[in-house]
Structure formats: C-alpha cells, structure tokens
C-alpha atoms as a PDB file:
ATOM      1  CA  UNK A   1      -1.455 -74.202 -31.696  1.00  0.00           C
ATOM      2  CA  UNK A   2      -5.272 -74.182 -30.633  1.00  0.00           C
ATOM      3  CA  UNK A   3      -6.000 -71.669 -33.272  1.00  0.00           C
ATOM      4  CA  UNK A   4      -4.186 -72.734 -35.793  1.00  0.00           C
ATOM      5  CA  UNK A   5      -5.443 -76.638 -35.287  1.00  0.00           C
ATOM      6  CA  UNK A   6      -9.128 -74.631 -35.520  1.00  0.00           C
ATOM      7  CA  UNK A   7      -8.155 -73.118 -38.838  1.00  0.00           C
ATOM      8  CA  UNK A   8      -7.417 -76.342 -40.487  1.00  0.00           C
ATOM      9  CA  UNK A   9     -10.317 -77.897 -39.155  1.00  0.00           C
ATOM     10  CA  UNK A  10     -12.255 -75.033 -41.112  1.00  0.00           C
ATOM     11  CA  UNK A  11     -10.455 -75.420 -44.462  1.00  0.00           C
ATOM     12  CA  UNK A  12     -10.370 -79.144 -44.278  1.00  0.00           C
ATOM     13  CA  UNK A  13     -14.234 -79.040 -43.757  1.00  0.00           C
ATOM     14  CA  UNK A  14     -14.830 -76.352 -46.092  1.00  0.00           C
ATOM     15  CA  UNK A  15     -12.414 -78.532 -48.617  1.00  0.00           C
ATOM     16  CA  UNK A  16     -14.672 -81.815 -47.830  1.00  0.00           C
ATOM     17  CA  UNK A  17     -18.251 -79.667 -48.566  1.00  0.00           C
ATOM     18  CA  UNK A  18     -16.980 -78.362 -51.764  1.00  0.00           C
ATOM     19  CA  UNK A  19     -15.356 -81.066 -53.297  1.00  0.00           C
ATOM     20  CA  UNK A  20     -17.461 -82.651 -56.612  1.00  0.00           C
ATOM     21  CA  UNK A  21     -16.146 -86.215 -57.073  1.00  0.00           C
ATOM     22  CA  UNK A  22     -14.454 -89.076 -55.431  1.00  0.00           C
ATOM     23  CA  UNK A  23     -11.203 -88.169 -56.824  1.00  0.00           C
ATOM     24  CA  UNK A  24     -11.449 -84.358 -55.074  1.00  0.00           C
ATOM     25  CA  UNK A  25     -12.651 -85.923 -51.674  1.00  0.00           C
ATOM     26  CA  UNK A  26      -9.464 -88.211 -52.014  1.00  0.00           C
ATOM     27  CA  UNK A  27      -7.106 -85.009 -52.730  1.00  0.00           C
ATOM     28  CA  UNK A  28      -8.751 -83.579 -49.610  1.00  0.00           C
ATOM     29  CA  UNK A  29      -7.949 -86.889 -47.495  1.00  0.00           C
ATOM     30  CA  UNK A  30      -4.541 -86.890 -48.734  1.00  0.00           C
ATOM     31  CA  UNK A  31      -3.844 -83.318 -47.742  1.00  0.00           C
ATOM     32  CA  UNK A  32      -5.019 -82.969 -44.538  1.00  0.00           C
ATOM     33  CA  UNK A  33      -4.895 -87.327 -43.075  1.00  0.00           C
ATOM     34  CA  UNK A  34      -2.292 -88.748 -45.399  1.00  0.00           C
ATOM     35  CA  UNK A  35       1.197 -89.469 -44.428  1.00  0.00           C
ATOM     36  CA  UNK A  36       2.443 -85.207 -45.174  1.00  0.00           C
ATOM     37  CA  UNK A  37      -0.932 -84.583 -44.174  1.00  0.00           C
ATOM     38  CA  UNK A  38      -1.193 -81.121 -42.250  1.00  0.00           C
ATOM     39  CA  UNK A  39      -3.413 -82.893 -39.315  1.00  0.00           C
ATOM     40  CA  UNK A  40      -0.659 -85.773 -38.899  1.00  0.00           C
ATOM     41  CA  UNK A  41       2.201 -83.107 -39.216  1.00  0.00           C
ATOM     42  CA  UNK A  42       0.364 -81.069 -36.013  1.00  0.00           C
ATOM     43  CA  UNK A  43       0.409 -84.791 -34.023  1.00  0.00           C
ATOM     44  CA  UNK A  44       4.296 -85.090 -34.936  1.00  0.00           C
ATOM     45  CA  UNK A  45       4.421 -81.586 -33.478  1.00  0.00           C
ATOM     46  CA  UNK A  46       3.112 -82.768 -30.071  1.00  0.00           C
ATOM     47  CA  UNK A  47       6.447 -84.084 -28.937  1.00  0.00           C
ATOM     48  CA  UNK A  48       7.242 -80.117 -28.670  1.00  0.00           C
ATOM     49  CA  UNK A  49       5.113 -79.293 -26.287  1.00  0.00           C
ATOM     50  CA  UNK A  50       5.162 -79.086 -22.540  1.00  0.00           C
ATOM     51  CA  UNK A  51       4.388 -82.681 -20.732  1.00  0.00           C
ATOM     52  CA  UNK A  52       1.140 -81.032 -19.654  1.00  0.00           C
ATOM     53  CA  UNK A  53      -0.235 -79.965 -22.802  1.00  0.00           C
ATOM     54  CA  UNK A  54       0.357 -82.686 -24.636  1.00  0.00           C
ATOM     55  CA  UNK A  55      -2.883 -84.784 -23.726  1.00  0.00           C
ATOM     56  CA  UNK A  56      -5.068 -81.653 -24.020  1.00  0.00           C
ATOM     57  CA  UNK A  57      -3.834 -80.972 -27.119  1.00  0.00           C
ATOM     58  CA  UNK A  58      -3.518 -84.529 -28.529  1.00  0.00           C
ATOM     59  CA  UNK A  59      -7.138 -85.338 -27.438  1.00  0.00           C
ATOM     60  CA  UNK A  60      -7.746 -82.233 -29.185  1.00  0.00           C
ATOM     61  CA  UNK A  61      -6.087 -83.113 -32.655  1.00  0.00           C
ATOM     62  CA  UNK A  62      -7.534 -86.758 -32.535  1.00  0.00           C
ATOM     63  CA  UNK A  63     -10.837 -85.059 -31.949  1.00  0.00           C
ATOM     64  CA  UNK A  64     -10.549 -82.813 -35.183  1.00  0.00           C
ATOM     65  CA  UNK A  65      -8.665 -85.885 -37.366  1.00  0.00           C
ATOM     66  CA  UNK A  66     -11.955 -87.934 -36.769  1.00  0.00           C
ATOM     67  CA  UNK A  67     -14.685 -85.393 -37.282  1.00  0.00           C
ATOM     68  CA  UNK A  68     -12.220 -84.799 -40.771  1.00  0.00           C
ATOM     69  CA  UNK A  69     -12.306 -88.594 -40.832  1.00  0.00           C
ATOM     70  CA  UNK A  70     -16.013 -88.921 -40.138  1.00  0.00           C
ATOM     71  CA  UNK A  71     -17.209 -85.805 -42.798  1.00  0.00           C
ATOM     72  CA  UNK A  72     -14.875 -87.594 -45.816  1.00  0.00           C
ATOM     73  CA  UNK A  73     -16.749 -90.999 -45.168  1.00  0.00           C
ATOM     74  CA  UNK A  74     -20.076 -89.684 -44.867  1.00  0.00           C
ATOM     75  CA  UNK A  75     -19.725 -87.241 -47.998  1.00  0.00           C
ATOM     76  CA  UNK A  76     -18.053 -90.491 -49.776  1.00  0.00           C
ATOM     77  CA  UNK A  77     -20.959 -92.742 -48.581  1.00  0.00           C
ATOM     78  CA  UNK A  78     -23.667 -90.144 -50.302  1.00  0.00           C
ATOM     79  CA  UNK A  79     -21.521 -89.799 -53.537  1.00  0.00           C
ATOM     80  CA  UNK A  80     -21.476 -93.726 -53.650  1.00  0.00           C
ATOM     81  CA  UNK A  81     -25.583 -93.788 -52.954  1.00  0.00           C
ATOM     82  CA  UNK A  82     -25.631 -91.093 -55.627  1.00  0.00           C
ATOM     83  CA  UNK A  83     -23.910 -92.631 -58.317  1.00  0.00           C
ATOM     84  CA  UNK A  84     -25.516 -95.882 -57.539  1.00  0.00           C
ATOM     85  CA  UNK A  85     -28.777 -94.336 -58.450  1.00  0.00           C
ATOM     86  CA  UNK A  86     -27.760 -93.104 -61.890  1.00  0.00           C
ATOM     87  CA  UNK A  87     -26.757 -96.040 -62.637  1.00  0.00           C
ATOM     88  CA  UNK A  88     -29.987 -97.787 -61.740  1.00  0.00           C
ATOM     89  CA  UNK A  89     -31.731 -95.174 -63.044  1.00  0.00           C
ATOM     90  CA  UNK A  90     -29.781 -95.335 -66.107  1.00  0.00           C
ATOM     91  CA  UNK A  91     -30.235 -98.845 -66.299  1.00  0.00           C
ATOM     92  CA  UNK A  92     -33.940 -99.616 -65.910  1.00  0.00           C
ATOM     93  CA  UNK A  93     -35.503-103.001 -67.334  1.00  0.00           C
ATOM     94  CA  UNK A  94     -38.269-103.437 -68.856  1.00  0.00           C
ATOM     95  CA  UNK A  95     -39.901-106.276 -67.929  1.00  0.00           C
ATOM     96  CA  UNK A  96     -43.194-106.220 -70.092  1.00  0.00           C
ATOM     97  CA  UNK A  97     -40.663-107.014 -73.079  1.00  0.00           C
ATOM     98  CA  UNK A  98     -40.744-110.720 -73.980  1.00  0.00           C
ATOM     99  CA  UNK A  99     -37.810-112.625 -73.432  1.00  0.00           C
ATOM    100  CA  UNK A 100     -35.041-113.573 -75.251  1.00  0.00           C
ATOM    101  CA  UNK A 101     -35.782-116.830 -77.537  1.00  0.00           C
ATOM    102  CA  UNK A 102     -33.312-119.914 -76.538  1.00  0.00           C
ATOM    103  CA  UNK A 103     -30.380-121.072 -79.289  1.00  0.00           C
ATOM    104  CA  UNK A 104     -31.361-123.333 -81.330  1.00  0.00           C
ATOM    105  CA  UNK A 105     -28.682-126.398 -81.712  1.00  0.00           C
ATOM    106  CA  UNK A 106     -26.456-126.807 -84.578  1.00  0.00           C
ATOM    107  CA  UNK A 107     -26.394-129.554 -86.898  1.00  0.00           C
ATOM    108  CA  UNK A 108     -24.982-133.192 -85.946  1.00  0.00           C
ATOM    109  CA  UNK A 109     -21.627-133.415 -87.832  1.00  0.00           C
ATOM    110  CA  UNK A 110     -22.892-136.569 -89.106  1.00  0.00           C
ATOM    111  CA  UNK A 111     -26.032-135.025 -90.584  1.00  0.00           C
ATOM    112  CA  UNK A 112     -23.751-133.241 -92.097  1.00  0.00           C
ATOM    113  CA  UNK A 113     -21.437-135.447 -94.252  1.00  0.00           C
ATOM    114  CA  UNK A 114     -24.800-137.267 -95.133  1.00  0.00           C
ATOM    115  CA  UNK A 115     -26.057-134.498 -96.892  1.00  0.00           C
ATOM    116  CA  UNK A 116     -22.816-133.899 -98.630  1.00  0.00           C
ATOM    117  CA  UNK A 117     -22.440-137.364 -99.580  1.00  0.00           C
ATOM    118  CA  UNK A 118     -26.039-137.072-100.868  1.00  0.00           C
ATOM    119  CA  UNK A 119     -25.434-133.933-102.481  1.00  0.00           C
ATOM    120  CA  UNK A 120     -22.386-135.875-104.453  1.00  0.00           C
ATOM    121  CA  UNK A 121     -24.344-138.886-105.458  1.00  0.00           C
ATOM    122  CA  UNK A 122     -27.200-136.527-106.721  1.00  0.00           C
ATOM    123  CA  UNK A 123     -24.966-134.673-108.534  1.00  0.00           C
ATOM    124  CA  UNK A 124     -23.373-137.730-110.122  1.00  0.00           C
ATOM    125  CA  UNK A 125     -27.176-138.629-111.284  1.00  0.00           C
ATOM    126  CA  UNK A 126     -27.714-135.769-112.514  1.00  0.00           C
ATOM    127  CA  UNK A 127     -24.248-136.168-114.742  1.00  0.00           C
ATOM    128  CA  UNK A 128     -25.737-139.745-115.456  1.00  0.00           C
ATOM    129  CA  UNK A 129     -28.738-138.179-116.726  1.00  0.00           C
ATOM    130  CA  UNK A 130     -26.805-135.763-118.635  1.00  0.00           C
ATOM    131  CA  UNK A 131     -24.761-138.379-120.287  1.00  0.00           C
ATOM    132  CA  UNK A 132     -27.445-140.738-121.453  1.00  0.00           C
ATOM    133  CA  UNK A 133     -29.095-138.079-123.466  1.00  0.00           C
ATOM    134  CA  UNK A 134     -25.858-137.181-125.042  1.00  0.00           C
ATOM    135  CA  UNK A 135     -25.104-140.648-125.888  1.00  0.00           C
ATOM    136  CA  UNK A 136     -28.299-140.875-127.936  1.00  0.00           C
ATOM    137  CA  UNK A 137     -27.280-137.577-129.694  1.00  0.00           C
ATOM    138  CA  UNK A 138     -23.090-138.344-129.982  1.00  0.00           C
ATOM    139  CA  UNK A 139     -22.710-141.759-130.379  1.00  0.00           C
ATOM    140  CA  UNK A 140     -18.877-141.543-131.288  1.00  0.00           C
ATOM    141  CA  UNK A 141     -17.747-140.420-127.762  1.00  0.00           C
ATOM    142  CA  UNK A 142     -17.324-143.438-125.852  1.00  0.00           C
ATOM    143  CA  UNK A 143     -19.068-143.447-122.168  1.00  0.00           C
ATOM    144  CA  UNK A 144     -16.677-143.295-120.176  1.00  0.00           C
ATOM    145  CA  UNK A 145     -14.485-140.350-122.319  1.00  0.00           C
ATOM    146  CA  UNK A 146     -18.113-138.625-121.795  1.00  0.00           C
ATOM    147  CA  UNK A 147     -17.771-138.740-117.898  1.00  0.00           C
ATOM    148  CA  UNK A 148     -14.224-137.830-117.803  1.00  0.00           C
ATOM    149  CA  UNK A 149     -15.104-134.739-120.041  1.00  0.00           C
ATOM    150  CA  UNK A 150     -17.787-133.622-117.778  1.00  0.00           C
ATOM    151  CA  UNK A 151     -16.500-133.857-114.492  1.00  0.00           C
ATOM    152  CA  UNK A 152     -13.103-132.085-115.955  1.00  0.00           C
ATOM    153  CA  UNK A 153     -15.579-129.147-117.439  1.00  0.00           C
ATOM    154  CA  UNK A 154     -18.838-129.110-114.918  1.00  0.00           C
ATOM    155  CA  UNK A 155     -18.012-125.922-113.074  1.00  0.00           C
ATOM    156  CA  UNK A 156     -18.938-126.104-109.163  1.00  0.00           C
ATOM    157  CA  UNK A 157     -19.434-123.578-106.258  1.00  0.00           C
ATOM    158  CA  UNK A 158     -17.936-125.599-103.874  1.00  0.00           C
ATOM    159  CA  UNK A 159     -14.557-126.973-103.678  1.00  0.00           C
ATOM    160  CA  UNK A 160     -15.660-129.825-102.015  1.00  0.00           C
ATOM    161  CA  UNK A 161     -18.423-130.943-104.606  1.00  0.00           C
ATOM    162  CA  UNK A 162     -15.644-130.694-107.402  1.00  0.00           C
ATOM    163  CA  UNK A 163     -14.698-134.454-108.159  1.00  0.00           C
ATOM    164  CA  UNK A 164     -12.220-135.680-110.530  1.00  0.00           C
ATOM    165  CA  UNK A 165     -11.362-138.742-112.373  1.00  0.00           C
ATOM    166  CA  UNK A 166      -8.102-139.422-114.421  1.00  0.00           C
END
C-alpha cells in the first residue's frame, strides 16, 4: 500500500506541474481529492488494514492528501497572480489624457413649450404677413377665406406646428 500511495503521489504531482489552466488544475483536484478521488478511496481502504498499521499508514495518506492539497493551491494562487497581471497589463490607463467633459443638462420642459408656442405665434405672423400682401393683390377673397386657405395648404415639417381652422 506504501508503494502504491507513493505512485499516486508522483502522478498527482506530476498531474498538478503540468496542468495549463484553472479548469485542468480542477480535473486534477477532482481525480485524486474529490469524493471518487483515488487519495480518498486509499483512506476508505484503511479500515482493511491491521489495527497497527492503520495510524502509520493514515498519517501517511493525510501527509500525501495535503502536500496534493498544498501544490493545487499554490499552483492556483500563481495562475490567479498571473492572470491578474494580464489583465492589468492589458488594461493600463493613461493618465496624461484629459478627462472626460461633464453632461451638459437638458432643456427645462417649460423652455420648451415656450419656444413652441413662440414658434406658432411666429409662424402665424408670418401667415399675417403673407395675407396682407395678398389682400392688396386679390381683393375678392375675403380675409378670413384667405387664412382658412393657407393654413389648409401651408405644408409643415412638424406635426405639431400644423394648425387648423374649420
């Protein structure tokens, strides 16, 4: 049982040195601590022995579990550190850039329906204007059949800026 407890101490070490990522050093864990592990399967097998080997060789096993234990953490600990630093590395500030300008506001929903009640009454002038000059030109078209016409017939961007009177 001594040898055999030495071989799998050489695998599962040999397992831990060559294994690339997190997710291989877990595999390794798994196969030699976990539950079906092969170390936990030799300290069910303990209960098989003679009464006077059983400390030896459970002192023995718990000796090899936490060097296994010991060599995943520390190999885990450096892959952490490791990755870490790429990151950092990858992620490097400049801080000789200037800085981000602050948001301006937005304007005061009153401002707002000022300026589109503004917009409206400029617009009517405008119309106003419009129909003064053709009442010097047409003067059959009575003023306020004039208005009517226009604001039926003035196109407009907006939806909102479209008024009509009937």
């Amino acid at each position: 049982m001594e040898q055999e407890l030495q071989r799998i101490k050489e695998e599962a070490l040999f397992a831990i040195k060559s294994a690339s990522d997190e997710q291989a050093l877990q595999d390794v864990r798994v196969k030699y601590l976990g539950k079906k592990g092969e170390v936990t399967a030799l300290l069910k097998g303990l209960g098989k022995l003679s009464p006077e080997e059983r400390p030896k060789m459970g002192a023995l096993v718990n000796a090899v579990r936490q060097a296994l234990e010991e060599e995943i953490d520390a190999l885990k600990t450096s892959m952490e550190v490791a990755a870490m630093n790429a990151r950092l590395e990858e992620e490097k500030i400049d801080i000789t850039l200037p800085g981000r300008a602050p948001k301006t506001g937005h304007i005061h929903p009153l401002t707002t329906v000022n300026e589109m009640i503004e917009d409206f009454f400029i617009y009517q002038k405008i119309i106003q204007h419009a129909i003064c000059k053709t009442l010097s030109i047409l003067q059959k078209i009575s003023c306020l059949e004039l208005i009517h016409l226009l604001y039926k017939h003035v196109p407009c961007n907006v939806m909102s800026r479209t008024a009509r009177f009937a």
